[in-house]
N, C-alpha and C. Protein backbone atom coordinates (compact mmCIF):
# COMPACT_ATOMS: atom_id res chain seq x y z
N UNK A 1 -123.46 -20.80 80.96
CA UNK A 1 -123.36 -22.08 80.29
C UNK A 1 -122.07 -22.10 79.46
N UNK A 2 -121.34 -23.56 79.62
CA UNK A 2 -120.06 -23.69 78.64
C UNK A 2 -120.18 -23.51 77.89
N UNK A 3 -119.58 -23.22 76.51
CA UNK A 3 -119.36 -23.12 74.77
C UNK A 3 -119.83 -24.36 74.80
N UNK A 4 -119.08 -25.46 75.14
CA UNK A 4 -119.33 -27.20 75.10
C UNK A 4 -120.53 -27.20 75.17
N UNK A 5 -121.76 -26.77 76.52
CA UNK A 5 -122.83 -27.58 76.85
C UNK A 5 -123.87 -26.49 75.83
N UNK A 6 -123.16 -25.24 75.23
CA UNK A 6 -124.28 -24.82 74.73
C UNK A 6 -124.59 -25.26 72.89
N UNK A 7 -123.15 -25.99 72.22
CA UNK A 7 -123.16 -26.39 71.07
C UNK A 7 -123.73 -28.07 71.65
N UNK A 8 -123.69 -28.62 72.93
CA UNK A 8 -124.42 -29.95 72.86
C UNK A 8 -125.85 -30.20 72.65
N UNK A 9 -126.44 -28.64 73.57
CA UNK A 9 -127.75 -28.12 73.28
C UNK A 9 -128.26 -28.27 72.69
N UNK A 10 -127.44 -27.32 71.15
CA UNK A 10 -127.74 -27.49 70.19
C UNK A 10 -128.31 -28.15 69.27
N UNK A 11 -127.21 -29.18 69.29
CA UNK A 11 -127.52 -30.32 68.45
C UNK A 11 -129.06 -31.18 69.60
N UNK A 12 -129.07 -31.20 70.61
CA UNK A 12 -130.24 -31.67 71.10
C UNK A 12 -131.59 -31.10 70.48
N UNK A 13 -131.24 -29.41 70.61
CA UNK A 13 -132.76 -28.78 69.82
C UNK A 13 -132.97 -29.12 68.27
N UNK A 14 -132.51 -29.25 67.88
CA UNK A 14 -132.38 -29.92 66.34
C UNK A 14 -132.89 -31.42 66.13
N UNK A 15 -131.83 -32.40 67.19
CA UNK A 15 -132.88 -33.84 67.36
C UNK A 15 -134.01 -33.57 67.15
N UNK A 16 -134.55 -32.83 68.70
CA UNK A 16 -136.07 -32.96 68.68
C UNK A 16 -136.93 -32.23 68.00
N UNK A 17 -136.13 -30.84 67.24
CA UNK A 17 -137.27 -30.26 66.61
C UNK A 17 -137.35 -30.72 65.09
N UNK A 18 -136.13 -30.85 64.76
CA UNK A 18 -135.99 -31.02 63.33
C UNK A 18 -134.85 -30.05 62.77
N UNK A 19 -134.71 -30.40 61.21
CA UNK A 19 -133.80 -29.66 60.64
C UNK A 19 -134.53 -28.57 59.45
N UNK A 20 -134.31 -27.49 59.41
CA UNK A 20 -134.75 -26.53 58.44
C UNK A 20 -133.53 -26.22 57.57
N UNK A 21 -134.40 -24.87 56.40
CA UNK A 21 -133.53 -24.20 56.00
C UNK A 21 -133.85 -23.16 55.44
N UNK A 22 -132.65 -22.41 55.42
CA UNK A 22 -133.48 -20.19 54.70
C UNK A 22 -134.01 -20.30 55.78
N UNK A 23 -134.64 -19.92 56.93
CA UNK A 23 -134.98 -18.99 58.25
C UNK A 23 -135.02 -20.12 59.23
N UNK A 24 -134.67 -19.46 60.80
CA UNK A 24 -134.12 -19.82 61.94
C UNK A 24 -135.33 -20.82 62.39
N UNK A 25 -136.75 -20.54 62.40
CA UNK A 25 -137.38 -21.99 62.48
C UNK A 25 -138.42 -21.70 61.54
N UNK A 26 -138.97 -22.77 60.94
CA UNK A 26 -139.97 -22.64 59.90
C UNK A 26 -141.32 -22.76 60.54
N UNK A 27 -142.74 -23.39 59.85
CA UNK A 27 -144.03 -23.20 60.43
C UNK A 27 -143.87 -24.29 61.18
N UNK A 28 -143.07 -25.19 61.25
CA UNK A 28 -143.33 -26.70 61.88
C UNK A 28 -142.38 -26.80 63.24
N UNK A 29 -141.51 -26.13 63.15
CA UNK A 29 -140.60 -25.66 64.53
C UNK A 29 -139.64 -26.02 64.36
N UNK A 30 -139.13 -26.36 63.12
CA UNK A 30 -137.59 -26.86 62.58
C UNK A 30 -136.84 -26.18 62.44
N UNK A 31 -135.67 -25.80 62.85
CA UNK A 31 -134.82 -25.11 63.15
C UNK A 31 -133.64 -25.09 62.29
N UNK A 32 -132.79 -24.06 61.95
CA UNK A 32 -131.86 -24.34 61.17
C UNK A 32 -130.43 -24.54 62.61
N UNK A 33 -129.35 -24.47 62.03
CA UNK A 33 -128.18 -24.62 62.61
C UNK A 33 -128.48 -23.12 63.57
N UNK A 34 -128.37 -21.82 63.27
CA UNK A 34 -128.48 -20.86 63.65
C UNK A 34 -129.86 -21.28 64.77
N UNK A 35 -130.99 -21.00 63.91
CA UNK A 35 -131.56 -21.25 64.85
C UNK A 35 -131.66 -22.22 66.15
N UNK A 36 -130.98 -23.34 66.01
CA UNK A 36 -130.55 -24.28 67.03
C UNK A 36 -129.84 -23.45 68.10
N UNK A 37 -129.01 -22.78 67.43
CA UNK A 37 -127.85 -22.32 68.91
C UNK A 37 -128.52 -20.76 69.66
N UNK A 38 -129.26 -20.48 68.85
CA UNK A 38 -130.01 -19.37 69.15
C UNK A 38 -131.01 -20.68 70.31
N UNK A 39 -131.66 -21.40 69.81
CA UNK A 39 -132.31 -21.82 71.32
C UNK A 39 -131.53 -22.19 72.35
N UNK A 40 -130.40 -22.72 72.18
CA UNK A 40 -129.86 -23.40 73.14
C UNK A 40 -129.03 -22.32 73.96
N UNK A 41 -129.00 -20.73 73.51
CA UNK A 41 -128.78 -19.83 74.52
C UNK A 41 -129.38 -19.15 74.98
N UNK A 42 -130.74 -18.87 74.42
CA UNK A 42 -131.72 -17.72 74.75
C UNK A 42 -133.15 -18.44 74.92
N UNK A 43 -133.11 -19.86 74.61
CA UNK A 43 -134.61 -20.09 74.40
C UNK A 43 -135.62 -19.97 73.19
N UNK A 44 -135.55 -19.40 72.55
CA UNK A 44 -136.03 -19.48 71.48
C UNK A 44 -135.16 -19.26 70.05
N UNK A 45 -135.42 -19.49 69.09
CA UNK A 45 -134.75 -19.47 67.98
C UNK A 45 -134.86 -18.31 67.14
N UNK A 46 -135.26 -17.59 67.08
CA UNK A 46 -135.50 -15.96 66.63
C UNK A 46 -134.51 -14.98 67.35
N UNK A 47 -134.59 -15.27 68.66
CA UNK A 47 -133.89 -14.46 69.57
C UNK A 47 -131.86 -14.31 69.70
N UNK A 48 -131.58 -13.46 69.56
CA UNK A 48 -130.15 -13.66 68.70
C UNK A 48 -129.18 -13.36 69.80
N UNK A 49 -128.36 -13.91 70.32
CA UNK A 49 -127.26 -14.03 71.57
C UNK A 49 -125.87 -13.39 70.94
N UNK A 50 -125.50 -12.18 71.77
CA UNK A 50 -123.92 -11.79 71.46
C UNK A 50 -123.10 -12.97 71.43
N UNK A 51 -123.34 -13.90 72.43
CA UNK A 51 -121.94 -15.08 72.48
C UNK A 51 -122.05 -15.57 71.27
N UNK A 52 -120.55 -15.47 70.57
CA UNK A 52 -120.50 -16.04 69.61
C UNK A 52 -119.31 -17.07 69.85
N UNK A 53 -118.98 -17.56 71.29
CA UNK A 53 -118.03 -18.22 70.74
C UNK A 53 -118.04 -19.63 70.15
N UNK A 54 -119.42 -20.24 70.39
CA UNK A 54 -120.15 -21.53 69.77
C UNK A 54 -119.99 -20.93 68.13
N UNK A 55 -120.28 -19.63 67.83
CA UNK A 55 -120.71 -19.72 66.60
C UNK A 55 -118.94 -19.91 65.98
N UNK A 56 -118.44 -19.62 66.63
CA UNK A 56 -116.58 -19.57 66.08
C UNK A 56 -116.62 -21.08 65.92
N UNK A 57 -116.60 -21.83 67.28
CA UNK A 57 -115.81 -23.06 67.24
C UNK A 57 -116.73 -23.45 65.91
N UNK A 58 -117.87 -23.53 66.04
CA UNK A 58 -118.83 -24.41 64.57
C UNK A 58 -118.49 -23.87 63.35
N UNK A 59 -118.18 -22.65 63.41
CA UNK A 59 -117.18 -22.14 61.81
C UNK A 59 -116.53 -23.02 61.29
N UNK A 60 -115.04 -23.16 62.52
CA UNK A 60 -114.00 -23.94 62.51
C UNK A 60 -114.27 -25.37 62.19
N UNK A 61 -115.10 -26.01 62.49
CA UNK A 61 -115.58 -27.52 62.14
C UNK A 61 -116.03 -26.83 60.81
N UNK A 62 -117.32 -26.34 60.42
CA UNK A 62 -117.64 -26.27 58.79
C UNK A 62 -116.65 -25.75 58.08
N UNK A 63 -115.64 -25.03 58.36
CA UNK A 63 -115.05 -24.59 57.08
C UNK A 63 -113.54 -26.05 56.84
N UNK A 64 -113.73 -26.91 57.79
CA UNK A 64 -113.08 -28.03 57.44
C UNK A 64 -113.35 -28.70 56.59
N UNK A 65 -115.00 -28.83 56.53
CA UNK A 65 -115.63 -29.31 55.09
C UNK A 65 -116.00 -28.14 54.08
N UNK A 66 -115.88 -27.05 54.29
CA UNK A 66 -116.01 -26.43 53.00
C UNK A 66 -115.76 -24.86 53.88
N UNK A 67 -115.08 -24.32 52.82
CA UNK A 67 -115.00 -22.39 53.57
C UNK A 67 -116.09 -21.71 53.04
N UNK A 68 -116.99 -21.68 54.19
CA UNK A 68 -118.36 -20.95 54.14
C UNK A 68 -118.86 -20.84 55.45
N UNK A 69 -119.63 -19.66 55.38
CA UNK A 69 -120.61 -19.26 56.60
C UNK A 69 -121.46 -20.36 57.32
N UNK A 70 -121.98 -20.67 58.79
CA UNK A 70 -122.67 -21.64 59.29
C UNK A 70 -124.04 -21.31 58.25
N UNK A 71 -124.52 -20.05 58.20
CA UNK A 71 -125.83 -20.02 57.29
C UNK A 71 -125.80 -20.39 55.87
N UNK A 72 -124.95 -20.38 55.38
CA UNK A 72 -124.97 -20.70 53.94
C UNK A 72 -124.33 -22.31 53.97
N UNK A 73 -123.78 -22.66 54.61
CA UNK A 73 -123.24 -24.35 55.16
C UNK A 73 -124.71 -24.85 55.28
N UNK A 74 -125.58 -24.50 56.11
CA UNK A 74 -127.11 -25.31 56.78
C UNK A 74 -127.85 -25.63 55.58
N UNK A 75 -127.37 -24.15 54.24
CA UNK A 75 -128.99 -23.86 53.39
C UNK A 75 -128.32 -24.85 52.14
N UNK A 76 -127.02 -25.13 52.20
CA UNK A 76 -126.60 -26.16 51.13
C UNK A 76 -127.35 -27.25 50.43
N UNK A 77 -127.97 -27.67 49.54
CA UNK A 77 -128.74 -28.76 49.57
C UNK A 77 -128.40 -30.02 49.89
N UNK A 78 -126.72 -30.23 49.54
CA UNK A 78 -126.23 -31.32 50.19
C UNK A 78 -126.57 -31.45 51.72
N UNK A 79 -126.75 -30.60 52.36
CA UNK A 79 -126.02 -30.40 53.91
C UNK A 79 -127.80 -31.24 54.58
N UNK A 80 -127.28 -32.46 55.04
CA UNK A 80 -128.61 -32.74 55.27
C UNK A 80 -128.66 -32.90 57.38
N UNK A 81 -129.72 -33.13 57.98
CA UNK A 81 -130.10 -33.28 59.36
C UNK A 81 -128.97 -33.96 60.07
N UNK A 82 -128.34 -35.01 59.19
CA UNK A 82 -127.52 -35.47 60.30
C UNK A 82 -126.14 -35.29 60.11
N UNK A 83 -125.98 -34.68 58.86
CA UNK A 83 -124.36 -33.57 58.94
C UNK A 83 -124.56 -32.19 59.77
N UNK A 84 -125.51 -31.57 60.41
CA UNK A 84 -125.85 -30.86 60.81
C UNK A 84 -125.43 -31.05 62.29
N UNK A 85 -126.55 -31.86 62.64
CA UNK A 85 -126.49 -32.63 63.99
C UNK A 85 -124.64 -32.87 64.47
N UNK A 86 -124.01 -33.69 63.49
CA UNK A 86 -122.35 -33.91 63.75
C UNK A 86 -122.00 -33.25 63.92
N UNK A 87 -122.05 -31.63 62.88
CA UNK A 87 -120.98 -30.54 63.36
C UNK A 87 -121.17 -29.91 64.37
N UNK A 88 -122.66 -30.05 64.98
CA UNK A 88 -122.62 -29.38 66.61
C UNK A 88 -122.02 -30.36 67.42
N UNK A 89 -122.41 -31.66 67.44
CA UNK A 89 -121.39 -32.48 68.47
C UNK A 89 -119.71 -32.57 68.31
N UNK A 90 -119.54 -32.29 66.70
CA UNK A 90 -117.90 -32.33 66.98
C UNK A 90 -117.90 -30.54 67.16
N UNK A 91 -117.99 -29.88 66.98
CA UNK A 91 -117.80 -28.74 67.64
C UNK A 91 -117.62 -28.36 69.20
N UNK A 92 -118.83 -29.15 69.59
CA UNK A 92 -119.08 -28.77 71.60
C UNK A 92 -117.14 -30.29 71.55
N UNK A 93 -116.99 -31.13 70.95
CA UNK A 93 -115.69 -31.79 71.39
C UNK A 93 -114.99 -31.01 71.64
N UNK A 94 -114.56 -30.18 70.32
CA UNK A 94 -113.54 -29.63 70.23
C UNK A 94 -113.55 -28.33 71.23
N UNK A 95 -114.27 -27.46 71.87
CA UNK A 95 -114.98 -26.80 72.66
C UNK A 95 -114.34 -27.18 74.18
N UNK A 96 -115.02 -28.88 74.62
CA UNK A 96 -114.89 -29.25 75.15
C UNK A 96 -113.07 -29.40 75.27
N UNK A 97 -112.21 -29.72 74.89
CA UNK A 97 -110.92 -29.98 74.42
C UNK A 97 -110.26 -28.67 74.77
N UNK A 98 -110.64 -27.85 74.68
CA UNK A 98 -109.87 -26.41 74.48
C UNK A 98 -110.99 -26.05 75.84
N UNK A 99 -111.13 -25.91 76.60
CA UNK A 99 -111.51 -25.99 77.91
C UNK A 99 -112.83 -24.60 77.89
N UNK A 100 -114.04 -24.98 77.02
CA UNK A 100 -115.23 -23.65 76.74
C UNK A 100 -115.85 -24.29 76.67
């Protein structure tokens, strides 16, 4: 799977499950950012994938809005479901753009 189709994933598992925060899915199946891309490569959200190059490009988009980790970016209190949701779709762009 592309970098692109696996940060579009992403943001899809998040639509439908929801948005969390502090651990990868909570009791309700809400997922944080991490946990999102963890499903959208392995299937479940616990389960932790060497490819990191989704986790690079989505760096690169969050530390545009602030220089910090994707996990500490998600657990922000500002950082709500649908700034979440954006930085995986502008991420898989930029992804997409740079040919991954």
């Amino acid at each position: 799977m592309k970098t692109s189709d696996i940060l579009n994933r992403a943001a899809e598992v998040m639509m439908e499950r929801g948005h969390t925060k502090g651990k990868f899915v909570d009791d309700e199946g809400r997922v944080c950012l991490m946990g999102a891309l963890n499903t959208a490569r392995t299937g479940s959200p616990k389960i932790i994938s060497r490819d990191i190059a989704a986790d690079r490009i989505l760096c690169r988009v969050i530390w545009g809005m602030s220089n910090t980790s994707i996990a500490h970016w998600n657990d922000r209190p500002s950082t709500t479901e649908a700034m979440a949701i954006g930085a995986l779709y502008k991420a898989a762009l930029l992804a997409k753009e740079q040919g991954e």
